[in-house]
Structure formats: C-alpha cells, structure tokens
N, C-alpha and C. Protein backbone atom coordinates (compact mmCIF):
# COMPACT_ATOMS: atom_id res chain seq x y z
N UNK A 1 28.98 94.61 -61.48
CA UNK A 1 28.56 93.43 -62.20
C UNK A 1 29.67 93.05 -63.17
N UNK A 2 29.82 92.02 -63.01
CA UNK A 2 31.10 91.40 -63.99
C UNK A 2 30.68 91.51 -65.13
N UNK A 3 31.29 92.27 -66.16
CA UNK A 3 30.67 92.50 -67.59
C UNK A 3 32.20 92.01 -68.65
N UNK A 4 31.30 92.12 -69.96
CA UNK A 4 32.85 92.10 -70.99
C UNK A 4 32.05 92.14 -72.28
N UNK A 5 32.81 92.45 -73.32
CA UNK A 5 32.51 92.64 -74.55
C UNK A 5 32.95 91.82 -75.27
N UNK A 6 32.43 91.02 -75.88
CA UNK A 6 32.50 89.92 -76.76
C UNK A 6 32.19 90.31 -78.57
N UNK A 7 33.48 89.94 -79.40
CA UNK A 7 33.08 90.20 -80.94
C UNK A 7 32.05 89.18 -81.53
N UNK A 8 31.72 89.11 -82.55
CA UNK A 8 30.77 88.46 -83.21
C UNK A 8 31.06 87.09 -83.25
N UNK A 9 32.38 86.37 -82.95
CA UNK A 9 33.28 84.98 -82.91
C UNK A 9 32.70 84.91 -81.35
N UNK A 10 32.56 85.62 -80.68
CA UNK A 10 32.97 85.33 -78.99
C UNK A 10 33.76 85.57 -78.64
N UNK A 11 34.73 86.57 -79.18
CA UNK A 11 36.10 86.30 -77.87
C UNK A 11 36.18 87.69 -78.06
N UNK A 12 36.06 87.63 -76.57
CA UNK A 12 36.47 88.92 -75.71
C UNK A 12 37.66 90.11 -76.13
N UNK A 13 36.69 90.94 -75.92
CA UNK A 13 37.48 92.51 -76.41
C UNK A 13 37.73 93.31 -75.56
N UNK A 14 36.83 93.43 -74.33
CA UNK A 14 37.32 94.10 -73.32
C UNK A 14 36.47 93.77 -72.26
N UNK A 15 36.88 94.06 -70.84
CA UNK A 15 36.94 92.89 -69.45
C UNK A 15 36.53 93.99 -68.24
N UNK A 16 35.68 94.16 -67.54
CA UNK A 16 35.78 95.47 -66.22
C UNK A 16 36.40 94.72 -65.36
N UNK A 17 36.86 95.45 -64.32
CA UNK A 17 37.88 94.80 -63.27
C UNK A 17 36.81 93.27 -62.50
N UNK A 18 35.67 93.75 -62.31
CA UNK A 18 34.60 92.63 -61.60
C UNK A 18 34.90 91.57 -62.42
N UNK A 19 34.81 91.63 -63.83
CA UNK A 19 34.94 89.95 -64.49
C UNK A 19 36.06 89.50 -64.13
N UNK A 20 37.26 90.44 -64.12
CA UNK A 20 38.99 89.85 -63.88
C UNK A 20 38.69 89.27 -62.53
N UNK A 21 37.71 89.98 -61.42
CA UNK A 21 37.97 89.01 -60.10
C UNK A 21 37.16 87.76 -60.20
N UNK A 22 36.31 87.86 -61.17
CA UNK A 22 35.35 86.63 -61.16
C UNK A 22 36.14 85.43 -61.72
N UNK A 23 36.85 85.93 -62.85
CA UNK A 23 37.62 84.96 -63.76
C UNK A 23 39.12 84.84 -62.80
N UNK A 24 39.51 85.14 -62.03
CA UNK A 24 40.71 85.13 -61.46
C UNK A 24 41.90 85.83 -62.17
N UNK A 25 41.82 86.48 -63.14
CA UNK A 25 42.91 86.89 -64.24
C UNK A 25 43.27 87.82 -64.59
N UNK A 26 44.60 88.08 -65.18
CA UNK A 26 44.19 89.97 -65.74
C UNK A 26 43.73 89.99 -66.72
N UNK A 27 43.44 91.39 -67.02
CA UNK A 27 42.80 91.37 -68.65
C UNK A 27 43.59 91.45 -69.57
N UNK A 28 44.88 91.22 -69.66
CA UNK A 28 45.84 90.41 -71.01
C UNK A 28 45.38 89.14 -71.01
N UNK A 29 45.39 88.53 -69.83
CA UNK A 29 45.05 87.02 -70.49
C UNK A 29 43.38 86.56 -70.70
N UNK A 30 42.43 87.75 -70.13
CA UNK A 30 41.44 87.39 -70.57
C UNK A 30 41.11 87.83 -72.27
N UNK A 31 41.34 88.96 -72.60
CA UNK A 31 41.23 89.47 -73.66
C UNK A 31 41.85 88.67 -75.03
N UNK A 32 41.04 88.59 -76.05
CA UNK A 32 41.51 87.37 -76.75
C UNK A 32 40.98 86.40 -76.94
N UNK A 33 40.54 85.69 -75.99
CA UNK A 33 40.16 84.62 -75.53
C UNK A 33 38.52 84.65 -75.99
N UNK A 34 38.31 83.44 -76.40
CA UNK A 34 36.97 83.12 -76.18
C UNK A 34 36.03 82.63 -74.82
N UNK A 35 34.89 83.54 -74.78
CA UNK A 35 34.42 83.25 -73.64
C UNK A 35 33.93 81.33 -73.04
N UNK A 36 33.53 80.91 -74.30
CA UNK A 36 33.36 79.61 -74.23
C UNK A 36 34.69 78.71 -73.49
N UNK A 37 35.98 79.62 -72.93
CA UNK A 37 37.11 79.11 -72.68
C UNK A 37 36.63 78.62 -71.64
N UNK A 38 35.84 79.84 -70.55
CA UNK A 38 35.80 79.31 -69.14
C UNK A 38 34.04 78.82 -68.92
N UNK A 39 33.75 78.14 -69.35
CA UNK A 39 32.21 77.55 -68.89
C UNK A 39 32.93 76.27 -69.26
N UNK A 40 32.77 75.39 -68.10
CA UNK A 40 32.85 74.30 -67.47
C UNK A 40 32.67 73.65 -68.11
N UNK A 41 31.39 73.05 -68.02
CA UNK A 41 30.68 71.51 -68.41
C UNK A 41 30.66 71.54 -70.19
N UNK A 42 31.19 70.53 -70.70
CA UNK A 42 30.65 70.62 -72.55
C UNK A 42 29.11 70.94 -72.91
N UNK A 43 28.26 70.21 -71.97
CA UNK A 43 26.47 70.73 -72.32
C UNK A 43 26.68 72.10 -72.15
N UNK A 44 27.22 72.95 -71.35
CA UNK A 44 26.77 73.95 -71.22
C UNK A 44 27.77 74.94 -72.24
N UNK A 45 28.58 74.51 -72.79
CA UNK A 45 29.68 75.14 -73.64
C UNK A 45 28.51 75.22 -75.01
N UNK A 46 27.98 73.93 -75.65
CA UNK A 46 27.29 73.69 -76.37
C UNK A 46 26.34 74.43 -76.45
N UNK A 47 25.30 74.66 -75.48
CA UNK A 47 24.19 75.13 -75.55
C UNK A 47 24.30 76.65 -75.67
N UNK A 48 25.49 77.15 -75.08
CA UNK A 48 26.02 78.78 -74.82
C UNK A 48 26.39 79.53 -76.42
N UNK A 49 26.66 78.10 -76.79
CA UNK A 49 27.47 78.43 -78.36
C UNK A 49 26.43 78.88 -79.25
N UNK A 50 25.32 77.63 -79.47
CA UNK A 50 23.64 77.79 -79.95
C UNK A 50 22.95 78.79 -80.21
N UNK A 51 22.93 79.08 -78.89
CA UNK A 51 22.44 80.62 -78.46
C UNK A 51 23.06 81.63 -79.37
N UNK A 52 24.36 81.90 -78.86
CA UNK A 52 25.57 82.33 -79.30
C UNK A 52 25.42 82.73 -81.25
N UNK A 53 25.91 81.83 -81.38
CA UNK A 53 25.19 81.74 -82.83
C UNK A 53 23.87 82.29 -83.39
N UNK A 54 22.90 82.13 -82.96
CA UNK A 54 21.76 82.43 -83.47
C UNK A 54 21.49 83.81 -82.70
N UNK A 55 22.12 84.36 -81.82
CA UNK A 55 22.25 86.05 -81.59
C UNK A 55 22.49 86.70 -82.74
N UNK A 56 23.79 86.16 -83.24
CA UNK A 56 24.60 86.63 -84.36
C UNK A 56 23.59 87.22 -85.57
N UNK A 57 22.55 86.29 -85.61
CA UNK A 57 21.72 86.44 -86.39
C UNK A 57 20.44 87.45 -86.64
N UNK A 58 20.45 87.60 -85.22
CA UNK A 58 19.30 88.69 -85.24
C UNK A 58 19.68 90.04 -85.17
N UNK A 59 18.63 91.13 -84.80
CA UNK A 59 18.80 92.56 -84.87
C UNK A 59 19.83 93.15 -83.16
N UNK A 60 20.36 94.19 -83.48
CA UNK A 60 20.38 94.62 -81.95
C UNK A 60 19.54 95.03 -81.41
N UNK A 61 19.77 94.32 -79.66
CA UNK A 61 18.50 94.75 -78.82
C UNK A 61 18.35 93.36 -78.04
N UNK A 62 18.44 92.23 -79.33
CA UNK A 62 17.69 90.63 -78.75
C UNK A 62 18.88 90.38 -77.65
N UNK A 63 18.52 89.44 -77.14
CA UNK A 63 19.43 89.14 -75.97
C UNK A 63 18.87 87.67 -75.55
N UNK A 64 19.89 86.91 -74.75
CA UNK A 64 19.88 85.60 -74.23
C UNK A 64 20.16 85.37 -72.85
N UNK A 65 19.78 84.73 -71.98
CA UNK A 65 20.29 84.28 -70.43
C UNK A 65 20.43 83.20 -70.15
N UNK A 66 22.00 82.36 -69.87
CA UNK A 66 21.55 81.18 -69.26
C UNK A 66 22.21 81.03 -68.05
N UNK A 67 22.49 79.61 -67.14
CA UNK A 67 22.91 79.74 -66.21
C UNK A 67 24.34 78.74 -66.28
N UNK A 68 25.32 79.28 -65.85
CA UNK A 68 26.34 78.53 -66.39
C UNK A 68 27.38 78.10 -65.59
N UNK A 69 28.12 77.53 -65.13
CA UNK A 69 29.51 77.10 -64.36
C UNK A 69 30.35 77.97 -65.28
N UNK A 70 31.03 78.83 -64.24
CA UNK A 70 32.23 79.39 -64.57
C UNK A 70 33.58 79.34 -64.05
N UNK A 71 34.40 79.03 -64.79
CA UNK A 71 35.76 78.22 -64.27
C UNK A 71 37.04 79.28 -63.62
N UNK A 72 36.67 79.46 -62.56
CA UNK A 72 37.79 80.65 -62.59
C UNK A 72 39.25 80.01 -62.52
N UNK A 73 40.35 80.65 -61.81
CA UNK A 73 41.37 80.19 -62.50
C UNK A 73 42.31 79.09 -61.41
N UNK A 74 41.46 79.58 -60.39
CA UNK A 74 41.45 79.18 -58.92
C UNK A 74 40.21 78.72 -58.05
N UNK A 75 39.91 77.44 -57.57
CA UNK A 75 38.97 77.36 -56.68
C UNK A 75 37.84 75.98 -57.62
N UNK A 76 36.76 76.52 -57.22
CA UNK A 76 35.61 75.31 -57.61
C UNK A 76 35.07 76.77 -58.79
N UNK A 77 34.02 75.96 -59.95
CA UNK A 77 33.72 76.92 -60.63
C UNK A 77 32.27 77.44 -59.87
N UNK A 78 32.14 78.75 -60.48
CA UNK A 78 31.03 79.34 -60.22
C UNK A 78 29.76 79.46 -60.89
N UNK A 79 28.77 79.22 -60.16
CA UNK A 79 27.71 79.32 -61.12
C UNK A 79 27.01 80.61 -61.27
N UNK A 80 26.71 81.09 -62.82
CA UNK A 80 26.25 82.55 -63.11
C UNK A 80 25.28 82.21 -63.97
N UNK A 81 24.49 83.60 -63.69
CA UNK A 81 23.32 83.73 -64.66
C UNK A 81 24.43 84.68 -65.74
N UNK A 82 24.77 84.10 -66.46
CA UNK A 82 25.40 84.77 -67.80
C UNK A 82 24.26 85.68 -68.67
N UNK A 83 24.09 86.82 -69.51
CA UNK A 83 23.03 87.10 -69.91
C UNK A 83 24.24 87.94 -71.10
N UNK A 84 23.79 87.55 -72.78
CA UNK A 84 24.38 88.28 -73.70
C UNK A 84 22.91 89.23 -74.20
N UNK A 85 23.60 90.59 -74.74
CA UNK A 85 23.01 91.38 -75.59
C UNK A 85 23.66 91.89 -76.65
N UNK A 86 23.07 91.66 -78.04
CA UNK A 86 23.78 92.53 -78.83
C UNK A 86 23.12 93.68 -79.14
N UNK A 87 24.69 94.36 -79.35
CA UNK A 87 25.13 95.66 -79.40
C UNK A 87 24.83 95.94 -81.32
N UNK A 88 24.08 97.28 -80.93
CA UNK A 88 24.02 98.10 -82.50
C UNK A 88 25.38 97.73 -83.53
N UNK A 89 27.07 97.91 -82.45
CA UNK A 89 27.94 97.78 -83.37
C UNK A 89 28.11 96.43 -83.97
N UNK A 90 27.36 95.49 -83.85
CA UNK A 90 27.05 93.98 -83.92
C UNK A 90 28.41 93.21 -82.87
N UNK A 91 28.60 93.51 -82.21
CA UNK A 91 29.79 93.32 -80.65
C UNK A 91 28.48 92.71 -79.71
N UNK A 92 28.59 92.40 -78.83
CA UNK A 92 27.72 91.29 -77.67
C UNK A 92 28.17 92.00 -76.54
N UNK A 93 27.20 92.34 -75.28
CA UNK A 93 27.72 92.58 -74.05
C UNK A 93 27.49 91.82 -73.25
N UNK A 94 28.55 90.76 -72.16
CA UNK A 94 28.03 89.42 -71.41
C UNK A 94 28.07 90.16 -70.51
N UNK A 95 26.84 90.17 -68.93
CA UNK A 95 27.04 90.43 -67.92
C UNK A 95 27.16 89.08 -67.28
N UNK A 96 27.39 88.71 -65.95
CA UNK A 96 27.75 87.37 -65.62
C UNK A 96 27.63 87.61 -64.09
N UNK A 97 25.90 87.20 -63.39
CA UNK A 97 26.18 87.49 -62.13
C UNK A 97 26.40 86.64 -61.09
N UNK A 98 26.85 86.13 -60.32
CA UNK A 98 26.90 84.88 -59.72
C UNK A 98 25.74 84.90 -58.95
N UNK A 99 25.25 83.41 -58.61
CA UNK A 99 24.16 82.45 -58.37
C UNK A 99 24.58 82.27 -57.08
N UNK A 100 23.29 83.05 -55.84
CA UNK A 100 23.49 82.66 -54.63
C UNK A 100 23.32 81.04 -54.40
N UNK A 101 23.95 80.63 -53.45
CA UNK A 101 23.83 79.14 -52.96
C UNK A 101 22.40 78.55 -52.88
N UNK A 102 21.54 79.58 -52.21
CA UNK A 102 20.10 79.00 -52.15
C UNK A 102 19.11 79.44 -53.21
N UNK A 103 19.52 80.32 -54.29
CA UNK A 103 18.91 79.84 -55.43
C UNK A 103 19.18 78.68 -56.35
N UNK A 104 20.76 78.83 -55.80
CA UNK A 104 20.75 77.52 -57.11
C UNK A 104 20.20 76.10 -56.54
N UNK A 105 19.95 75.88 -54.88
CA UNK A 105 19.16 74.81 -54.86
C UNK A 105 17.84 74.86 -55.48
N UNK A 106 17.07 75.93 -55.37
CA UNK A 106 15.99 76.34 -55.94
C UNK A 106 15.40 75.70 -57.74
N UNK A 107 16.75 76.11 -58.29
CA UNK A 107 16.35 76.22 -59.90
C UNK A 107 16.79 74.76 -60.11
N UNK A 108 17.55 73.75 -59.43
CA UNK A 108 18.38 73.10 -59.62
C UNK A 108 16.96 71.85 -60.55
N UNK A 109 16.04 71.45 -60.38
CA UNK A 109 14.32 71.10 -61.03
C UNK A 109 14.40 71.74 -62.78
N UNK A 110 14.55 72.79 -62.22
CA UNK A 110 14.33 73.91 -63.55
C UNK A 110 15.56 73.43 -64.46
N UNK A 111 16.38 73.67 -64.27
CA UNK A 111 18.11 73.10 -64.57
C UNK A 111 18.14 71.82 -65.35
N UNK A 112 17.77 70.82 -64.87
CA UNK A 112 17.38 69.58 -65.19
C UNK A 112 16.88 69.49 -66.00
N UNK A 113 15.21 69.78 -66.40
CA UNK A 113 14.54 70.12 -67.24
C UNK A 113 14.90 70.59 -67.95
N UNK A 114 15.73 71.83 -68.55
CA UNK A 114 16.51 72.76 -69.52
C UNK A 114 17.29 71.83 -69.71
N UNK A 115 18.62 71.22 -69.33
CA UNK A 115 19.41 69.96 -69.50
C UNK A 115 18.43 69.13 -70.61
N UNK A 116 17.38 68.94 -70.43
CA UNK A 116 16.81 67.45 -70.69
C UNK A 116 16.34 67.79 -72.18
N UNK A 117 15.58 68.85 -72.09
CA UNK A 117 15.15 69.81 -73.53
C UNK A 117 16.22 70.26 -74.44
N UNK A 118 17.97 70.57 -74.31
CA UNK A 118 18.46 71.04 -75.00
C UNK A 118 19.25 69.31 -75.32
C-alpha cells in the first residue's frame, strides 16, 4: 500500500517504495514536498487541506478519507482513496490506494454530491 508520513504542515517526511511507484519519483524529490503538491484538481487540493487542518486539531487516533486525483509524474492522474491518521507523535500517516475503474464509475453520484456539499 502506498504509504508516507506527513509533518503537521503536510509535507512529507518519509515515502515506502509503493508511493515512489505511485507518484512516479524518488524519494529525494518526494520528501520535502507537500503532499497537496500532487492532488490534481484545486476542489480537491482545498477540501484535502480542510480536513488536513482540522486533523491537526484533534487527538491521535482521529483520521480522515477522501477520494482524490493523484498526479503522478507521468501519465493521466490517478484516482485514490487517500486516508490520513494521526500519529501519537502528532506526524500524519497517508495511505493512498488506487480506485479500481469500476468503482469509480460506481461512486462517481456519491462524488458529485460530496463536490456539491463541500
């Protein structure tokens, strides 16, 4: 599962090899970086941030999921169920799994609706 560790800002501290193939990159150039670099669309940068933010705020344990376009470095972007948890050390862990083709026709109703509400 493509995972990475994100500081309390968002930007990435450390990368497993699965995210480097997801993201197309090594982990010098992912590391550093804010994750908000590679999600696509501005609604969904926005809404990721929101979240994002108001994690910051709570205890460890809480956690968030959304579904997101991810820009790899090469190709069309991908769509993932992104899911953050924070960590006791107040650090975030993103897993990021990609979205088979025929679910995402599925949710694509659901999608919309979430779009329309945020």
């Amino acid at each position: 599962v493509p995972a990475m560790v994100l500081d309390a800002a968002g930007i990435a501290l450390s990368a497993n090899v699965a995210c480097c193939e997801l993201l197309q990159r090594e982990s010098q150039a992912i590391l550093g970086e804010p994750f908000l670099t590679w999600i696509g669309r501005p609604s969904e940068r926005e809404s990721f941030g929101r979240e994002f933010v108001a994690l910051r705020r709570r205890n460890s344990g809480h956690a968030f999921a959304r579904e997101v376009a991810v820009t790899a470095a090469l190709g069309p972007p991908v769509r993932c169920n992104v899911r953050v948890g924070k960590l006791q050390s107040g650090s975030c862990l993103l897993t990021c799994q990609p979205v088979a083709e025929n679910a995402s026709l599925d949710g694509d109703f659901g999608r919309a609706v979430t779009r329309a509400l945020d």
